[in-house]
N, C-alpha and C. Protein backbone atom coordinates (compact mmCIF):
# COMPACT_ATOMS: atom_id res chain seq x y z
N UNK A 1 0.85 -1.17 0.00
CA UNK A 1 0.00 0.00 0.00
C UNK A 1 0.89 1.23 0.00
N UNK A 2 0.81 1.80 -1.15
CA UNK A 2 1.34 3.28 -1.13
C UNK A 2 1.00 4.74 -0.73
N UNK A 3 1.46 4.72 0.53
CA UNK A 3 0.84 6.45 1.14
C UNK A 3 1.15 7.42 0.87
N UNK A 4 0.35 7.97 0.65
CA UNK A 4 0.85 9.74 0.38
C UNK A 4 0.46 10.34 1.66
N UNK A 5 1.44 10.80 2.50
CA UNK A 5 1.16 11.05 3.40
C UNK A 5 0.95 12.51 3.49
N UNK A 6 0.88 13.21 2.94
CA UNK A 6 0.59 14.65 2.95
C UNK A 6 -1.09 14.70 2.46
N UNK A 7 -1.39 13.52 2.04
CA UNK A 7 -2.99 13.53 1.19
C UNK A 7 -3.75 12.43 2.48
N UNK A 8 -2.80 11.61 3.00
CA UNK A 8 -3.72 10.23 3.67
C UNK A 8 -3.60 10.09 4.60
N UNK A 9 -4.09 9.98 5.35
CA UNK A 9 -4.19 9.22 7.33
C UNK A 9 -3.97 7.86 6.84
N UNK A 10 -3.43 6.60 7.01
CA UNK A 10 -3.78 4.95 6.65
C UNK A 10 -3.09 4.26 8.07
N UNK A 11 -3.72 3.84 8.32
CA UNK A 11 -3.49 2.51 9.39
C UNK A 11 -3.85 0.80 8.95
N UNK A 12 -3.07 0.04 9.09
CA UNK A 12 -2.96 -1.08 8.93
C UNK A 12 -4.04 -1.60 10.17
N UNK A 13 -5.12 -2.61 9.89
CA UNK A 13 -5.74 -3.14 11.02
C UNK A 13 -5.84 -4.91 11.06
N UNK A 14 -5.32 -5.81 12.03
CA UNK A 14 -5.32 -6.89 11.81
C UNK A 14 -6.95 -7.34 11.49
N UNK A 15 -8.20 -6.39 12.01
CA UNK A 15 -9.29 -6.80 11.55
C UNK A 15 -9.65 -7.21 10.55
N UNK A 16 -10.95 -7.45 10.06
CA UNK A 16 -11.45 -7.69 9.11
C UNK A 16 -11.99 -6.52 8.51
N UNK A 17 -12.08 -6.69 7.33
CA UNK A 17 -12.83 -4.96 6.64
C UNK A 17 -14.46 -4.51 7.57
N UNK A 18 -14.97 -5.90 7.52
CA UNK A 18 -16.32 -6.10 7.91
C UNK A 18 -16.18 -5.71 9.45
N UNK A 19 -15.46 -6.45 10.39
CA UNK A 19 -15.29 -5.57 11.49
C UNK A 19 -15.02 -4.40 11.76
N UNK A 20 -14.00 -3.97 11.09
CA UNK A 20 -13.34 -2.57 11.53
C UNK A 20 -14.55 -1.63 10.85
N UNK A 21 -15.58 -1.90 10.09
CA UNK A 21 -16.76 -0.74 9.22
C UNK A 21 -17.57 -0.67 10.78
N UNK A 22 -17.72 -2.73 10.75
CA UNK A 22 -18.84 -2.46 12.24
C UNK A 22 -18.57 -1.55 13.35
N UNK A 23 -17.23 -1.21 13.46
CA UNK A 23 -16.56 -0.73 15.04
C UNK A 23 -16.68 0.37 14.57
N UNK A 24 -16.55 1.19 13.62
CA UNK A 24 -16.56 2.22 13.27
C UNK A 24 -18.07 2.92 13.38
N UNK A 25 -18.72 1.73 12.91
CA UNK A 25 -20.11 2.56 12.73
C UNK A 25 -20.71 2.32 14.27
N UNK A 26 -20.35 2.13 15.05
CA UNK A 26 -20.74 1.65 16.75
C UNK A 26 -19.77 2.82 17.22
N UNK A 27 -18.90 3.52 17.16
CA UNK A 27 -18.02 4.60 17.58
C UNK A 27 -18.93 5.67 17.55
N UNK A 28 -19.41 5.83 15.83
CA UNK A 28 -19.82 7.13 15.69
C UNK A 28 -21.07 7.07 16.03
N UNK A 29 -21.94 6.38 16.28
CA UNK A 29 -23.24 6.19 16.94
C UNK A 29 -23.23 6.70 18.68
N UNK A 30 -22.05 6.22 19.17
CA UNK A 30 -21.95 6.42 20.63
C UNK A 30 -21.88 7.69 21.19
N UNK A 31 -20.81 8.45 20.04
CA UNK A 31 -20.84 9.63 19.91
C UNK A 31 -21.58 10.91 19.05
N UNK A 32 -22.88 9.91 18.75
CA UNK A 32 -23.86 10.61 17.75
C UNK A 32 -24.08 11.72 16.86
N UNK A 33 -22.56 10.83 15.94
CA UNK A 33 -22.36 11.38 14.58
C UNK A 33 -23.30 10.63 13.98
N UNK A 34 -23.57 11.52 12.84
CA UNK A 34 -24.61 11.41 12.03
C UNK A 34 -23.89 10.16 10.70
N UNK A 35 -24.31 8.98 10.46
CA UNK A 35 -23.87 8.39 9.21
C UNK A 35 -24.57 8.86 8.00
N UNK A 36 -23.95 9.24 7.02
CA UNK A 36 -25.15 9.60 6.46
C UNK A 36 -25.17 8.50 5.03
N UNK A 37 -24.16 7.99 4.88
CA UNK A 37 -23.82 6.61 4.17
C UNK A 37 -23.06 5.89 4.34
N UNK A 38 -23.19 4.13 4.00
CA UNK A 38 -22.36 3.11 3.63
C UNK A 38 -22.46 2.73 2.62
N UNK A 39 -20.97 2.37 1.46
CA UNK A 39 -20.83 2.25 0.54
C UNK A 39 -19.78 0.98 0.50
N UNK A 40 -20.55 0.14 0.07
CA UNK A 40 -19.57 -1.41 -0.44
C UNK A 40 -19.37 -1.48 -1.17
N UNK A 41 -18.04 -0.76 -2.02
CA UNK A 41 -17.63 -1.37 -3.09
C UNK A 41 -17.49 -2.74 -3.37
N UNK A 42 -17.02 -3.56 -2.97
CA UNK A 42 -17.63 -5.04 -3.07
C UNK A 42 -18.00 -5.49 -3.77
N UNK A 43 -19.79 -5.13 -2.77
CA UNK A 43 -20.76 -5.77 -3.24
C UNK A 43 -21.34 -5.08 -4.22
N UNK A 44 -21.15 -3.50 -4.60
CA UNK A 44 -21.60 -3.37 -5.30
C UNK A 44 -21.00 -3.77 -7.03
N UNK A 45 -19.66 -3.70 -6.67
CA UNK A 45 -19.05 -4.86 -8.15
C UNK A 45 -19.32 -5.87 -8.38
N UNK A 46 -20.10 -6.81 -7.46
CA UNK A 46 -20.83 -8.00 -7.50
C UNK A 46 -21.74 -7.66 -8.69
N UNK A 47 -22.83 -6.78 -8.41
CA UNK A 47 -23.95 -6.24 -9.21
C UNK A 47 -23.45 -6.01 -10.83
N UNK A 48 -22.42 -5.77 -11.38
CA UNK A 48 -21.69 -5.57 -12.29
C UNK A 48 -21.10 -6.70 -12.93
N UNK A 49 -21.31 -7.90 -12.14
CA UNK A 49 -20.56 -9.06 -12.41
C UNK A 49 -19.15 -8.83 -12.65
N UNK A 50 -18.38 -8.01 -11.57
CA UNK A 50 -17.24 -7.92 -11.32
C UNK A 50 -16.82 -8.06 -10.00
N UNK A 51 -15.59 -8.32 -9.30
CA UNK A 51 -15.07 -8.98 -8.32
C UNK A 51 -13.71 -7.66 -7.59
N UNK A 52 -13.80 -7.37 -6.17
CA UNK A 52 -13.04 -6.86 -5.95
C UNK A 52 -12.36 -6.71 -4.81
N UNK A 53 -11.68 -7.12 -3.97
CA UNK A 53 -11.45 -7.15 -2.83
C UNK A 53 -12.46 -6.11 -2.07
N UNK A 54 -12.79 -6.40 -0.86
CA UNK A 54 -13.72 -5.95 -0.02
C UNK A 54 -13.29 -4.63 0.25
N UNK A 55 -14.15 -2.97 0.18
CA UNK A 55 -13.98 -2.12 -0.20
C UNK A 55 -15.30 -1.45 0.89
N UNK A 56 -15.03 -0.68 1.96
CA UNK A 56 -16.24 0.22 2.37
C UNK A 56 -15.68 1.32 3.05
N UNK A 57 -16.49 2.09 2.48
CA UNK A 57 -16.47 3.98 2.66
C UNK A 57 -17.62 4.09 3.65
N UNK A 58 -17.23 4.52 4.32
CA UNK A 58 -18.69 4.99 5.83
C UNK A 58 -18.38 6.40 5.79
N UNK A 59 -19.37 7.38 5.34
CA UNK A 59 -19.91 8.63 5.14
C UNK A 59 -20.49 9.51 6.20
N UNK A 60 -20.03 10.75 6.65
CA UNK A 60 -20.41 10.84 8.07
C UNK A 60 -20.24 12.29 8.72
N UNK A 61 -20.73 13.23 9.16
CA UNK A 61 -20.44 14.54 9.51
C UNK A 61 -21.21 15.01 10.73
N UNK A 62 -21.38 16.84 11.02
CA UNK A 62 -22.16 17.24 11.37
C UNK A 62 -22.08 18.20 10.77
N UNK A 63 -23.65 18.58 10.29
CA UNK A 63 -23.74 19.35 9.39
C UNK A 63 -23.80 20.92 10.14
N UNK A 64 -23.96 21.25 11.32
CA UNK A 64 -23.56 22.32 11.72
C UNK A 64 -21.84 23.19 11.70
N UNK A 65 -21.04 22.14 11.49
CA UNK A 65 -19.58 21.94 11.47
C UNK A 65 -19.36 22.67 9.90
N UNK A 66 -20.04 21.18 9.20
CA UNK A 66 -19.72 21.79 7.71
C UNK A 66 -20.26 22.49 7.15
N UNK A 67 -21.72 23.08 7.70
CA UNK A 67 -22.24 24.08 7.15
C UNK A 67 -21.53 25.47 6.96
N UNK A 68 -20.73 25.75 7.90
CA UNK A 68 -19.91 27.06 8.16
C UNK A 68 -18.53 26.76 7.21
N UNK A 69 -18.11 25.53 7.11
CA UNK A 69 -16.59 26.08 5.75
C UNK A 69 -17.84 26.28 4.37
N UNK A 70 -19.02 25.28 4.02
CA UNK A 70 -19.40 25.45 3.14
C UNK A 70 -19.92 27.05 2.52
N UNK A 71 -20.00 28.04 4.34
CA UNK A 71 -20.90 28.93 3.77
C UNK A 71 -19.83 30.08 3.38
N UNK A 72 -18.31 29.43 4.12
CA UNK A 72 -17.49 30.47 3.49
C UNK A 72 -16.88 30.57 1.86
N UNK A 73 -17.22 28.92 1.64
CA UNK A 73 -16.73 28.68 0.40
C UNK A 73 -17.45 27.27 -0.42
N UNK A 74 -18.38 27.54 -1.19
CA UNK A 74 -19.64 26.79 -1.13
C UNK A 74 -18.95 25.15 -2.02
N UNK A 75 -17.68 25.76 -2.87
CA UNK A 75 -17.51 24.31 -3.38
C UNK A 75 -16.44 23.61 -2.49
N UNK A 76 -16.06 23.90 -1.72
CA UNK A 76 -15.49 22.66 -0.21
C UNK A 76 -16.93 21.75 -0.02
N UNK A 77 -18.13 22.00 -0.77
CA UNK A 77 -18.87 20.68 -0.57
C UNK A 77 -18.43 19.29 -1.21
N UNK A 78 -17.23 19.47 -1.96
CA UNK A 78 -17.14 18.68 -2.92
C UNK A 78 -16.30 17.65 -1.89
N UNK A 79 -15.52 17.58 -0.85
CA UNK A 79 -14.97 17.12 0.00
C UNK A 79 -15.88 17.05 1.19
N UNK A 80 -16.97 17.44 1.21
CA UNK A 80 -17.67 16.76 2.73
C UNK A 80 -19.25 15.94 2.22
N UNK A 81 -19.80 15.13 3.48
CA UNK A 81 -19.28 14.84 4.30
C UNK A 81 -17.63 14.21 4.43
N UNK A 82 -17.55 14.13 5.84
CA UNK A 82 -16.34 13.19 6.17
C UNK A 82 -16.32 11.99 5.35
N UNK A 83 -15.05 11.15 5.13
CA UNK A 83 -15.35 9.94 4.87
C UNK A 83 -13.90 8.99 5.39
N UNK A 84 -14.32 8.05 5.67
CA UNK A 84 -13.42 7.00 5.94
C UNK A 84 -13.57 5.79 5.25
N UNK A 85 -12.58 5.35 4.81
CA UNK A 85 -12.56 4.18 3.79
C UNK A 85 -11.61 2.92 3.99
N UNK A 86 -12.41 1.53 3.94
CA UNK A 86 -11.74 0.22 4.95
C UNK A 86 -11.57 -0.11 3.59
N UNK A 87 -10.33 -1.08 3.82
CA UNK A 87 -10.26 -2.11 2.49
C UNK A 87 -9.10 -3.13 2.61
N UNK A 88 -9.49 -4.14 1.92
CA UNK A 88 -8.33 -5.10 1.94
C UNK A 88 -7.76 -5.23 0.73
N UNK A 89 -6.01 -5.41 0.96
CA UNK A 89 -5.64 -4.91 -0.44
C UNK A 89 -4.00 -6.30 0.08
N UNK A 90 -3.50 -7.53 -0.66
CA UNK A 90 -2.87 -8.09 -0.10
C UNK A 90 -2.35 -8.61 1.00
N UNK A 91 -3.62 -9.29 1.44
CA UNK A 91 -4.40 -9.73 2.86
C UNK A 91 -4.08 -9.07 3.62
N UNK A 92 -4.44 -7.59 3.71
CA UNK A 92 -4.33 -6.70 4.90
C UNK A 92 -5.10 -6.11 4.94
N UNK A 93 -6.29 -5.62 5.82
CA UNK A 93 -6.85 -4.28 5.97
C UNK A 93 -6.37 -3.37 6.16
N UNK A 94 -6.81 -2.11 5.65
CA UNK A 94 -6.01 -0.84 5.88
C UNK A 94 -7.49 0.48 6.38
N UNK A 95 -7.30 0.85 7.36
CA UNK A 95 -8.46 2.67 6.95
C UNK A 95 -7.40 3.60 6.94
N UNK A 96 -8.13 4.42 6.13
CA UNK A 96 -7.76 5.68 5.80
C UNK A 96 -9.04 6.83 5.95
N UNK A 97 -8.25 8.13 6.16
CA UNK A 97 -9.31 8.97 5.85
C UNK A 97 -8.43 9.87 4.77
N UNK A 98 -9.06 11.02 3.96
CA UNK A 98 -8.14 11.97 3.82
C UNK A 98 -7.46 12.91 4.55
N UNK A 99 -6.35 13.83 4.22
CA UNK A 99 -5.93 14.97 5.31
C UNK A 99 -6.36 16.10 4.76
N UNK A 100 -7.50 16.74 6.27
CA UNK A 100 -7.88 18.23 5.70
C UNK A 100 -7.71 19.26 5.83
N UNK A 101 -6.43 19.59 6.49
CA UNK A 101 -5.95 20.55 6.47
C UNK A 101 -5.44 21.43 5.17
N UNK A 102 -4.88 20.58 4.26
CA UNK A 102 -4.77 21.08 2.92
C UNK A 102 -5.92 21.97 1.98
N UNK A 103 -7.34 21.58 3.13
CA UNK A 103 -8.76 21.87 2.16
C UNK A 103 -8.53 23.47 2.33
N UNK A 104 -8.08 24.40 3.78
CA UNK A 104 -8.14 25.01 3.88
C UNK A 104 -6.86 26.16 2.30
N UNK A 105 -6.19 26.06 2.22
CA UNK A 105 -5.08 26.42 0.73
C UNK A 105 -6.00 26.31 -0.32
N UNK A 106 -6.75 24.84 -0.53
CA UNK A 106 -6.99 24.27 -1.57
C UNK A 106 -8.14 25.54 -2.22
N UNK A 107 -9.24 25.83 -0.78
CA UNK A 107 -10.46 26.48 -0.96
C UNK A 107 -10.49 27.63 -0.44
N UNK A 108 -9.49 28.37 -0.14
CA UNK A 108 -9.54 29.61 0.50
C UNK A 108 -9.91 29.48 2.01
N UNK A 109 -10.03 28.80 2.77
CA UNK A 109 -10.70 28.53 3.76
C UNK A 109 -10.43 29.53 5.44
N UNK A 110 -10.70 30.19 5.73
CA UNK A 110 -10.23 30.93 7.01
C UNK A 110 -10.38 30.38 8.17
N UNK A 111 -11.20 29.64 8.59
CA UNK A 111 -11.88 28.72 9.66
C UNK A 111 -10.87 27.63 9.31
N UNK A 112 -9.76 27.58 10.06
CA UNK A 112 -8.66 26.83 9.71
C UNK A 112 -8.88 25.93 11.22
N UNK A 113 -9.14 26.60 12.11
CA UNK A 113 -9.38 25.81 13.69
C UNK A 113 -10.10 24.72 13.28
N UNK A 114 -11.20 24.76 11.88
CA UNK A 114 -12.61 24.03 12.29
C UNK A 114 -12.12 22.68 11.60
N UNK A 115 -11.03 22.87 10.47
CA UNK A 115 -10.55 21.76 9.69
C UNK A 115 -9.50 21.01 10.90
N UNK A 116 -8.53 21.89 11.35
CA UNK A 116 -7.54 21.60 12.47
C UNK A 116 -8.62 19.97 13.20
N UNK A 117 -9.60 20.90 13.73
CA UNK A 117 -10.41 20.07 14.53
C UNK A 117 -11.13 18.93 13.98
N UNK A 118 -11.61 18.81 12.95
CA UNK A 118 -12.31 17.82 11.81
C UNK A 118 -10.96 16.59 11.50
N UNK A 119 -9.44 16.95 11.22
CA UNK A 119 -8.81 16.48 10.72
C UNK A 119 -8.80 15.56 12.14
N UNK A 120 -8.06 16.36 13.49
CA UNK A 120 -8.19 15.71 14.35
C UNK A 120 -9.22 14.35 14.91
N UNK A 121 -10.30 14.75 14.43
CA UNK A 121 -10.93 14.17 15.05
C UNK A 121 -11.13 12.44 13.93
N UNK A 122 -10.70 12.46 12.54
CA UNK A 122 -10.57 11.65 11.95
C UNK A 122 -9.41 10.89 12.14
N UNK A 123 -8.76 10.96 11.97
CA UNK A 123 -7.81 11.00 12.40
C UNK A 123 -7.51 9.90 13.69
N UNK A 124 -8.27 10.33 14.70
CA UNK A 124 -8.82 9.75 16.05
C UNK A 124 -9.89 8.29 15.45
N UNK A 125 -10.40 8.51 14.73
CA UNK A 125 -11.58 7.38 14.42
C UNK A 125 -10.54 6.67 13.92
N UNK A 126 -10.23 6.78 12.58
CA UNK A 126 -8.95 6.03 11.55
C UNK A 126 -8.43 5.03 12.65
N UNK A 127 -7.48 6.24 13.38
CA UNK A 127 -6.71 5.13 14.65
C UNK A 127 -7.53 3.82 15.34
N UNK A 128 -8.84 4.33 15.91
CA UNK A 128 -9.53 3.61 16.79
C UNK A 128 -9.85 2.01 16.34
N UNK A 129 -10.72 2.83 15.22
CA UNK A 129 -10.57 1.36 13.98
C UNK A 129 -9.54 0.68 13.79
N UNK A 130 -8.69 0.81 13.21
CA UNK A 130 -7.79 0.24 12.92
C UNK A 130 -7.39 -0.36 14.14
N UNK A 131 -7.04 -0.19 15.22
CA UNK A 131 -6.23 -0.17 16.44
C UNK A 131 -6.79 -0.97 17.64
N UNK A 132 -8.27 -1.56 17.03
CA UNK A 132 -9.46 -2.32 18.30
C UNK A 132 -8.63 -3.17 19.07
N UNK A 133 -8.60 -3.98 19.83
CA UNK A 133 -8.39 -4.81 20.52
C UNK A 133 -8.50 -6.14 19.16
N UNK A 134 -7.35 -6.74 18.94
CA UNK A 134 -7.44 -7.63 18.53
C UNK A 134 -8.64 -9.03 18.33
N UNK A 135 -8.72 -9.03 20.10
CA UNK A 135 -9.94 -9.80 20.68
C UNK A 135 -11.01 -9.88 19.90
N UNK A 136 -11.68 -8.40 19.59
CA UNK A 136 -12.70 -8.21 18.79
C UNK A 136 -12.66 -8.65 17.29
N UNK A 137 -11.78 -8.85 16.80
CA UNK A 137 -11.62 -9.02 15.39
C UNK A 137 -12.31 -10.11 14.66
């Protein structure tokens, strides 16, 4: 797996893709973030009659958060919600999120605390996931 680490958060997780989505989506529930999608690449290449190592993006924000970079700069919608993305890629799971501190350069952004804090806090999930207690796996 090749990181760009100026673009990627990635952690290696001995889990399973399927676990580390479940733990993820039981995190942000506890702390009642909003999901606002799950996306299986997968299964949805199944539908295609194509095949792909197991692939899920869990979609996720608060829209009071992102409402304010959006209202300073309306196409930073193109990067939210949040997203975090599990996958197995040469029997390893990996999550990643993107890094958003760059959004602020990218989009003019002044509310640099609010990305600071967003990045942080992904950042924090990425780890968690990735990082469960083996036990659980």
């Amino acid at each position: 797996m090749k990181e760009d680490k100026e673009k990627l958060f990635v952690k290696k997780s001995e889990c399973s893709v399927k676990t580390c989505a479940h733990f993820l989506k039981e995190v942000l529930k506890k702390r009642k973030i909003p999901i606002f999608a799950v996306y299986d690449h997968g299964e949805n290449a199944k539908t295609v009659g194509m095949e792909m190592p197991e692939t899920i993006v869990i979609v996720f924000g608060n829209p009071s958060i992102g409402t304010k970079l959006m209202l300073e700069n309306a196409a930073i919608a193109l990067e939210l919600p949040l997203k975090i993305a599990i996958w197995e890629e040469d029997q390893h799971t990996y999550v990643a999120t993107n890094r958003l501190l760059p959004l602020a350069e990218r989009y003019g952004i002044c509310e640099v605390e609010i990305l600071q804090q967003m990045e942080e806090l992904v950042e924090e999930l990425v780890w968690l996931t990735a990082m469960q207690k083996r036990s659980l796996c």
